[in-house]
N, C-alpha and C. Protein backbone atom coordinates (compact mmCIF):
# COMPACT_ATOMS: atom_id res chain seq x y z
N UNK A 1 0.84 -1.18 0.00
CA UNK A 1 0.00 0.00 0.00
C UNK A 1 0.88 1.24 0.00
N UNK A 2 0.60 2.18 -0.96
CA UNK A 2 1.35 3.27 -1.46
C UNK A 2 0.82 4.01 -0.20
N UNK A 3 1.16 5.04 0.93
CA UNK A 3 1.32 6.08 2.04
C UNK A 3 1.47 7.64 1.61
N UNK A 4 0.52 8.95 1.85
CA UNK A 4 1.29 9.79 1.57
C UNK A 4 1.15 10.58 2.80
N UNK A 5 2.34 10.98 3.97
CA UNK A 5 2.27 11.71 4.77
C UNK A 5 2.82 12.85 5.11
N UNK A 6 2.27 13.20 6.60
CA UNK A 6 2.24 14.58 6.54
C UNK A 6 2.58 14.70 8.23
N UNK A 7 3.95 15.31 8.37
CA UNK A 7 4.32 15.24 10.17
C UNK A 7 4.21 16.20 11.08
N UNK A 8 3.94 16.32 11.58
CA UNK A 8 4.44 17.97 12.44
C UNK A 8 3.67 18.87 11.55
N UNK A 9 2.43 18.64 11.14
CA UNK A 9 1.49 19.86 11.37
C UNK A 9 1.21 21.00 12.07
N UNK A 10 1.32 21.96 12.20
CA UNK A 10 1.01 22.64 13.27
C UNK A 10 -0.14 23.57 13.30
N UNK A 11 -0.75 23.64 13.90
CA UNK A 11 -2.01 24.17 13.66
C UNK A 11 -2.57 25.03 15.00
N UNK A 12 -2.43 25.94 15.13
CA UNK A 12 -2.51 26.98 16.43
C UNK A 12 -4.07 27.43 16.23
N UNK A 13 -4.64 26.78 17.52
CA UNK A 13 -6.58 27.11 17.62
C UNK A 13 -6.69 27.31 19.05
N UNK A 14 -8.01 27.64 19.02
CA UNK A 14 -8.55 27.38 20.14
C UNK A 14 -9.37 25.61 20.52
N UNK A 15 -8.74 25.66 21.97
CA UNK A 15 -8.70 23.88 22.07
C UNK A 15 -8.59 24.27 23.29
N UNK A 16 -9.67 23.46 23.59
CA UNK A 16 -9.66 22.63 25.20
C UNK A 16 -10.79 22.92 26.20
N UNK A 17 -11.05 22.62 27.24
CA UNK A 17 -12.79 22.06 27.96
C UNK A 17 -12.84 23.18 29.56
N UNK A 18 -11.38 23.82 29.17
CA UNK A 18 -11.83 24.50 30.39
C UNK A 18 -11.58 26.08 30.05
N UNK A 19 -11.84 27.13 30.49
CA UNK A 19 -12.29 28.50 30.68
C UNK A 19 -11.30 29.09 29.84
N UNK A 20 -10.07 28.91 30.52
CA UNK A 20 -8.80 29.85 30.44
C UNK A 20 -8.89 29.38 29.08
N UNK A 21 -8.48 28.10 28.52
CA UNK A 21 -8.21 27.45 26.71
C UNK A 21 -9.11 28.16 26.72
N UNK A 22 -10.45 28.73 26.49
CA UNK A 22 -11.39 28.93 25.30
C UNK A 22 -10.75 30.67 24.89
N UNK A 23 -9.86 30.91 25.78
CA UNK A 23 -9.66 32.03 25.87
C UNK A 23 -8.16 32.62 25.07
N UNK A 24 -7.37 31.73 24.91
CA UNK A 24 -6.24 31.77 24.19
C UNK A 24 -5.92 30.33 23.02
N UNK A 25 -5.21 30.93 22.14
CA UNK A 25 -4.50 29.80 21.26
C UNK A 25 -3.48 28.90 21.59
N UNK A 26 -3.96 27.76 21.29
CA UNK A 26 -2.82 26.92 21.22
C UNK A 26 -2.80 25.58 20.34
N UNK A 27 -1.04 25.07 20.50
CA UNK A 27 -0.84 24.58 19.58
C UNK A 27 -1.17 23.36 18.82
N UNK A 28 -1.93 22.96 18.03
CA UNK A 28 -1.85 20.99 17.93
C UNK A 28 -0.57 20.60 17.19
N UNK A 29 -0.39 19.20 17.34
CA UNK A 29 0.46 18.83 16.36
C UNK A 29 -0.07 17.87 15.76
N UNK A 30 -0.67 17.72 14.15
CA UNK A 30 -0.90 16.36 13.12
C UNK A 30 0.04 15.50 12.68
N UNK A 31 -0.15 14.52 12.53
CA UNK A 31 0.22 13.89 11.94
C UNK A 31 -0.44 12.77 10.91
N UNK A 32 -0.11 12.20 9.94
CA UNK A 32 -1.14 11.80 8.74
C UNK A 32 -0.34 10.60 7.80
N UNK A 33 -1.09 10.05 8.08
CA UNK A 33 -0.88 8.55 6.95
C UNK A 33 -1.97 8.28 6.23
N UNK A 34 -1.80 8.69 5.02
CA UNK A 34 -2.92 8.40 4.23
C UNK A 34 -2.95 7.81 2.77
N UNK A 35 -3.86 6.30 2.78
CA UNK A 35 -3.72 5.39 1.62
C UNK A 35 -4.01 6.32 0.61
N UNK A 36 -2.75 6.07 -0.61
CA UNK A 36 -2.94 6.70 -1.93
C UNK A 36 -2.31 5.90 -2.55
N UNK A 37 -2.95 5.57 -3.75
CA UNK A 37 -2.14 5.19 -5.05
C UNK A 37 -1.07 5.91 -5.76
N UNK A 38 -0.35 5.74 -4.89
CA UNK A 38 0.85 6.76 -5.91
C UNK A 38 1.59 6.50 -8.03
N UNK A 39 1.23 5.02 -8.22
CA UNK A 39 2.02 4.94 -9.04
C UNK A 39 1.33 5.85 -10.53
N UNK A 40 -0.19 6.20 -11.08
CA UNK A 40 0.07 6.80 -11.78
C UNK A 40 0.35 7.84 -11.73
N UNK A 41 0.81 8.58 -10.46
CA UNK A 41 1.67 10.09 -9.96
C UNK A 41 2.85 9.78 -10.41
N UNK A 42 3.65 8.47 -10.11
CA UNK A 42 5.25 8.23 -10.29
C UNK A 42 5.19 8.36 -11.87
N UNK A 43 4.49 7.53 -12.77
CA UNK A 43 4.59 6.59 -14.09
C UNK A 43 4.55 8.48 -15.14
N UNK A 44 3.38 9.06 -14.25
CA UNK A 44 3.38 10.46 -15.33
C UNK A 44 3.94 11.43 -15.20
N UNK A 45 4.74 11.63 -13.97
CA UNK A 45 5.29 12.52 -13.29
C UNK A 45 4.06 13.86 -13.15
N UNK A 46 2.58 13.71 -12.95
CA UNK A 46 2.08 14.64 -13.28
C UNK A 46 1.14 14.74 -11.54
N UNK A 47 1.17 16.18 -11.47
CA UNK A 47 0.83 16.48 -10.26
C UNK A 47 -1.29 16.42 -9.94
N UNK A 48 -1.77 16.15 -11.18
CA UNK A 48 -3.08 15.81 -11.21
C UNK A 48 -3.44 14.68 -10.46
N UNK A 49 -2.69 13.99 -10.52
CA UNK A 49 -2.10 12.08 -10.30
C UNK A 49 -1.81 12.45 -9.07
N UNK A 50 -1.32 12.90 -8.23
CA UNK A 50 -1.10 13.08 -6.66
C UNK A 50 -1.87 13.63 -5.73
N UNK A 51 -1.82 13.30 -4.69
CA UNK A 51 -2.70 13.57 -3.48
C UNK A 51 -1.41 14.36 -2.68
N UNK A 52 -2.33 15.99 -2.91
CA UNK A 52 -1.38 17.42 -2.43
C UNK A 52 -1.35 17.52 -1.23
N UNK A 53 -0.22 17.36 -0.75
CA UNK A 53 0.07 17.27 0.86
C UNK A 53 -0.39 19.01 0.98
N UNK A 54 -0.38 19.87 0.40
CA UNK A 54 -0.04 21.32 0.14
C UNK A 54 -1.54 21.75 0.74
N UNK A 55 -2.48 21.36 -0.33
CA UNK A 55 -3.80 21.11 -0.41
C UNK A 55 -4.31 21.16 0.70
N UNK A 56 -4.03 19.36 1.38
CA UNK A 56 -4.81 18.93 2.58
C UNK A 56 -3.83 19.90 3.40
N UNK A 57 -2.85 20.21 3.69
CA UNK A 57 -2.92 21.18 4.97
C UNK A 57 -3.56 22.12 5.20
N UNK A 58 -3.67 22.87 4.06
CA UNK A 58 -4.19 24.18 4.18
C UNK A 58 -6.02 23.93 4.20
N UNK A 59 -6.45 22.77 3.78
CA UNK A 59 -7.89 22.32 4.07
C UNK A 59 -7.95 22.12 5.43
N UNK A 60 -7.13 21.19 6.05
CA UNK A 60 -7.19 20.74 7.60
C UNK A 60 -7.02 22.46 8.59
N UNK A 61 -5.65 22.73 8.46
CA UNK A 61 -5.74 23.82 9.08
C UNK A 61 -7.20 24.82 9.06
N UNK A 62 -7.83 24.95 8.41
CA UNK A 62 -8.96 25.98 7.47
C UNK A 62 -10.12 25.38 8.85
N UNK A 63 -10.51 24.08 8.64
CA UNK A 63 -10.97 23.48 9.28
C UNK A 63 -11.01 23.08 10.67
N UNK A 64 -9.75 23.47 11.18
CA UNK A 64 -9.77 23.17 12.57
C UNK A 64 -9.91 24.36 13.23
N UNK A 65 -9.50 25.54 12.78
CA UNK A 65 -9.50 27.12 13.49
C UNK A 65 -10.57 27.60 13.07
N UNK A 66 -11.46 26.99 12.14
CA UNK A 66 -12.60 27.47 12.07
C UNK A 66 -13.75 27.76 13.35
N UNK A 67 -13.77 26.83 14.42
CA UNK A 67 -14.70 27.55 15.54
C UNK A 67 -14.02 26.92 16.62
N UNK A 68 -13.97 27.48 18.04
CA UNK A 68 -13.48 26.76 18.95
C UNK A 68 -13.41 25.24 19.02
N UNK A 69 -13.01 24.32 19.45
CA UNK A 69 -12.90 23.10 19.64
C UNK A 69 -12.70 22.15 21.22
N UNK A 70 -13.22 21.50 21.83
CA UNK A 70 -12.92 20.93 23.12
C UNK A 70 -11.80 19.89 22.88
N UNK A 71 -11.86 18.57 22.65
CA UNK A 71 -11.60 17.71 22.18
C UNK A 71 -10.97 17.26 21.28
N UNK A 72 -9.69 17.10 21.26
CA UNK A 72 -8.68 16.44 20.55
C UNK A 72 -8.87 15.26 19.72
N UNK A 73 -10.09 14.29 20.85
CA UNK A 73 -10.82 13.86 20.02
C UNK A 73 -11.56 13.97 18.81
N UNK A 74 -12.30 14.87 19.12
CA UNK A 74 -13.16 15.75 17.62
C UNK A 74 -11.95 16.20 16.72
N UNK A 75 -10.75 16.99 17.27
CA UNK A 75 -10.12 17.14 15.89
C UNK A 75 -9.71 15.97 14.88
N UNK A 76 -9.54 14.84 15.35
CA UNK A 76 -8.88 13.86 14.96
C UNK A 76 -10.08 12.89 14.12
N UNK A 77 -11.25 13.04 14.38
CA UNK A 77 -12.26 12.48 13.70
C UNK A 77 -12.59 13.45 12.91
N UNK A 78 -12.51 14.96 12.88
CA UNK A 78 -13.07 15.71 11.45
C UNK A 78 -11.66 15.56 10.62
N UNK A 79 -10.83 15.52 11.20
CA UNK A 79 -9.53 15.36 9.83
C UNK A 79 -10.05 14.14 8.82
N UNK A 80 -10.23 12.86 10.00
CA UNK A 80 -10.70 11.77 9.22
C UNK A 80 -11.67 11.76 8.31
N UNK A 81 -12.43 12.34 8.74
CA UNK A 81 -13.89 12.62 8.21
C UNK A 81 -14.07 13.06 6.81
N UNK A 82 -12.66 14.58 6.87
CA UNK A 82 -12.64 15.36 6.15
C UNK A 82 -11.63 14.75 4.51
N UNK A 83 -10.84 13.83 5.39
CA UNK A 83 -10.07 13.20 4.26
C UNK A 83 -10.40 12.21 4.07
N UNK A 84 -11.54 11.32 3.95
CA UNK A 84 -12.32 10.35 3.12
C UNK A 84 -13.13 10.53 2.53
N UNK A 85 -13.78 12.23 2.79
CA UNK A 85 -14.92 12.46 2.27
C UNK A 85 -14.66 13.65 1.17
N UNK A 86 -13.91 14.64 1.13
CA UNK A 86 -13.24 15.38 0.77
C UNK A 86 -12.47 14.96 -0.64
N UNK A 87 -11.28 14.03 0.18
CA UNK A 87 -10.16 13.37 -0.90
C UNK A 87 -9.90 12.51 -1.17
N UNK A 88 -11.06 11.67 -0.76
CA UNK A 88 -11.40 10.56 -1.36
C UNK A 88 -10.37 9.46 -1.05
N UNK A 89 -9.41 9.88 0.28
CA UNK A 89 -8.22 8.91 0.39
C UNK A 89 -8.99 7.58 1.30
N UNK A 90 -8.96 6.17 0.68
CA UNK A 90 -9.61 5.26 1.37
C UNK A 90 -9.36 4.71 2.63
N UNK A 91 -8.11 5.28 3.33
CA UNK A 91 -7.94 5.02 4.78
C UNK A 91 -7.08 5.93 5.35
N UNK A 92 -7.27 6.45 6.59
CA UNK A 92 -6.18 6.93 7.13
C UNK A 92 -6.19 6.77 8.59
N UNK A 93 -4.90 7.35 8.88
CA UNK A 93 -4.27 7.19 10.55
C UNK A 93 -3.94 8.92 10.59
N UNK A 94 -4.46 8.83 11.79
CA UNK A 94 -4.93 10.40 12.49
C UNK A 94 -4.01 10.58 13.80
N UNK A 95 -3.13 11.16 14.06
CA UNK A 95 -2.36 11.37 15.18
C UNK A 95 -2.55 12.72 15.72
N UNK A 96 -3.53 13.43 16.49
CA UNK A 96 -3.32 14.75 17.28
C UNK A 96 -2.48 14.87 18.63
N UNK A 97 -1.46 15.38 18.45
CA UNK A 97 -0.75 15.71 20.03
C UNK A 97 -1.18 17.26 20.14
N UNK A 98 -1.46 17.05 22.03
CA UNK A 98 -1.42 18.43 22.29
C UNK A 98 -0.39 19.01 23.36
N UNK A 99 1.06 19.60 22.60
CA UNK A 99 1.90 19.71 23.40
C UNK A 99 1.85 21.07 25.07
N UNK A 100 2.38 20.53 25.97
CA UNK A 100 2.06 21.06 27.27
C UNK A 100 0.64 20.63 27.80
N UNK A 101 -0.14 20.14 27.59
CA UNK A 101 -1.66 19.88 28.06
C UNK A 101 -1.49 19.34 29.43
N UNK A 102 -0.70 18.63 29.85
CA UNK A 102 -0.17 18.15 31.05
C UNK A 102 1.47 18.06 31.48
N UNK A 103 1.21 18.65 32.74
CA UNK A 103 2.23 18.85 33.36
C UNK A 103 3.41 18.52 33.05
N UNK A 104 3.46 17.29 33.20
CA UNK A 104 4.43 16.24 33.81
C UNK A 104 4.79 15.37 32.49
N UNK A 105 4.13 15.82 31.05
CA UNK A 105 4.23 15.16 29.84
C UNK A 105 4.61 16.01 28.94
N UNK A 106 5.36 15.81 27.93
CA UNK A 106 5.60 16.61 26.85
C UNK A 106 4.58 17.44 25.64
N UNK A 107 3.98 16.03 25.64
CA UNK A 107 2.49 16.22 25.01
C UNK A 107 1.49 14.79 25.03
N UNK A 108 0.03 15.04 25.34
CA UNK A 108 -0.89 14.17 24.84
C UNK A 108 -1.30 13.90 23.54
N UNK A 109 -2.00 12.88 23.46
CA UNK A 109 -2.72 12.77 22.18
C UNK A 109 -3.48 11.72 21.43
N UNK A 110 -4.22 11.56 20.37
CA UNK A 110 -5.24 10.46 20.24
C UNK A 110 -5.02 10.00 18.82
N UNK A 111 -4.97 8.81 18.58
CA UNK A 111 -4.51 8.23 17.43
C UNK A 111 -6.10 7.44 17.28
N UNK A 112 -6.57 7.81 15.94
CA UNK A 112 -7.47 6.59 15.43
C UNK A 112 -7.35 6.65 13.68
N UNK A 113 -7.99 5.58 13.15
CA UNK A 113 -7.83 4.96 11.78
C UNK A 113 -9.45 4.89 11.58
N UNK A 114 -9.09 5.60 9.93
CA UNK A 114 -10.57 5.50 9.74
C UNK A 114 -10.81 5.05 8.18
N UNK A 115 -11.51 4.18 7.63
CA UNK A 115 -11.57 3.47 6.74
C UNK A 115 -11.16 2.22 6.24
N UNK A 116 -10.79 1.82 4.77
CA UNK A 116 -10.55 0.09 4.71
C UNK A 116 -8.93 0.54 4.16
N UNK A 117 -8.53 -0.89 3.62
CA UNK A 117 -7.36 -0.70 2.89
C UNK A 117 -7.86 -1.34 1.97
C-alpha cells in the first residue's frame, strides 16, 4: 500500500474544555498517513495524479480554526472525516498531540484509523 504523509502539522486554535483554553490559542500537532495510489503520480510525473500534501494542509488547518474546539478527540475524527470524504483517500491514521496539556508530559494525544485498505 502506497502512504502519503504529513508530520508535524502545526495548527494553532482554540482547544480545550476549560475556561482559560477557550480564551487563548494553542498549539496541535498532526500527523497523517494516508492510503494513496501513488504509481500513476510516479509513471506520469504529473501532479493531477497526486494527493497534495499542500492542499490537505491548508484544508485541515482551514478546518480546525474554524470555531473553537474541546476535544482532541473531535479534531482527529473531522480530519478523518474530512479526508475520506473530501479526498477521497480510502484510509487513514490520524495522530493529534497536544503539546504542554499536562504537566508532567511533553504532550498528549489520540490516534485513530478511519476506513478500509
Amino acid at each position: 500500500m502506497d502512504k502519503v504523509l504529513i508530520r508535524q502539522l502545526k495548527i494553532d486554535t482554540v482547544i480545550g474544555i476549560y475556561e482559560w483554553e477557550k480564551k487563548i490559542h494553542q498549539t496541535l500537532l498532526i500527523d497523517l498517513d494516508m492510503a494513496w495510489d501513488n504509481r500513476l503520480a510516479a509513471a506520469s510525473d504529473n501532479y493531477q495524479h497526486a494527493l497534495c500534501y499542500e492542499t490537505v494542509s491548508n484544508r485541515l488547518t482551514a478546518l480546525i480554526i474554524e470555531k473553537p474546539i474541546e476535544l482532541i478527540e473531535t479534531v482527529a475524527e473531522m480530519i478523518a472525516q474530512c479526508l475520506l470524504s473530501e479526498f477521497n483517500v480510502p484510509w487513514v491514521k490520524v495522530v493529534v498531540m497536544k503539546p504542554g496539556a499536562v504537566q508532567h508530559a511533553d504532550s498528549v494525544g489520540v490516534v485513530i484509523e478511519r476506513g478500509s485498505i
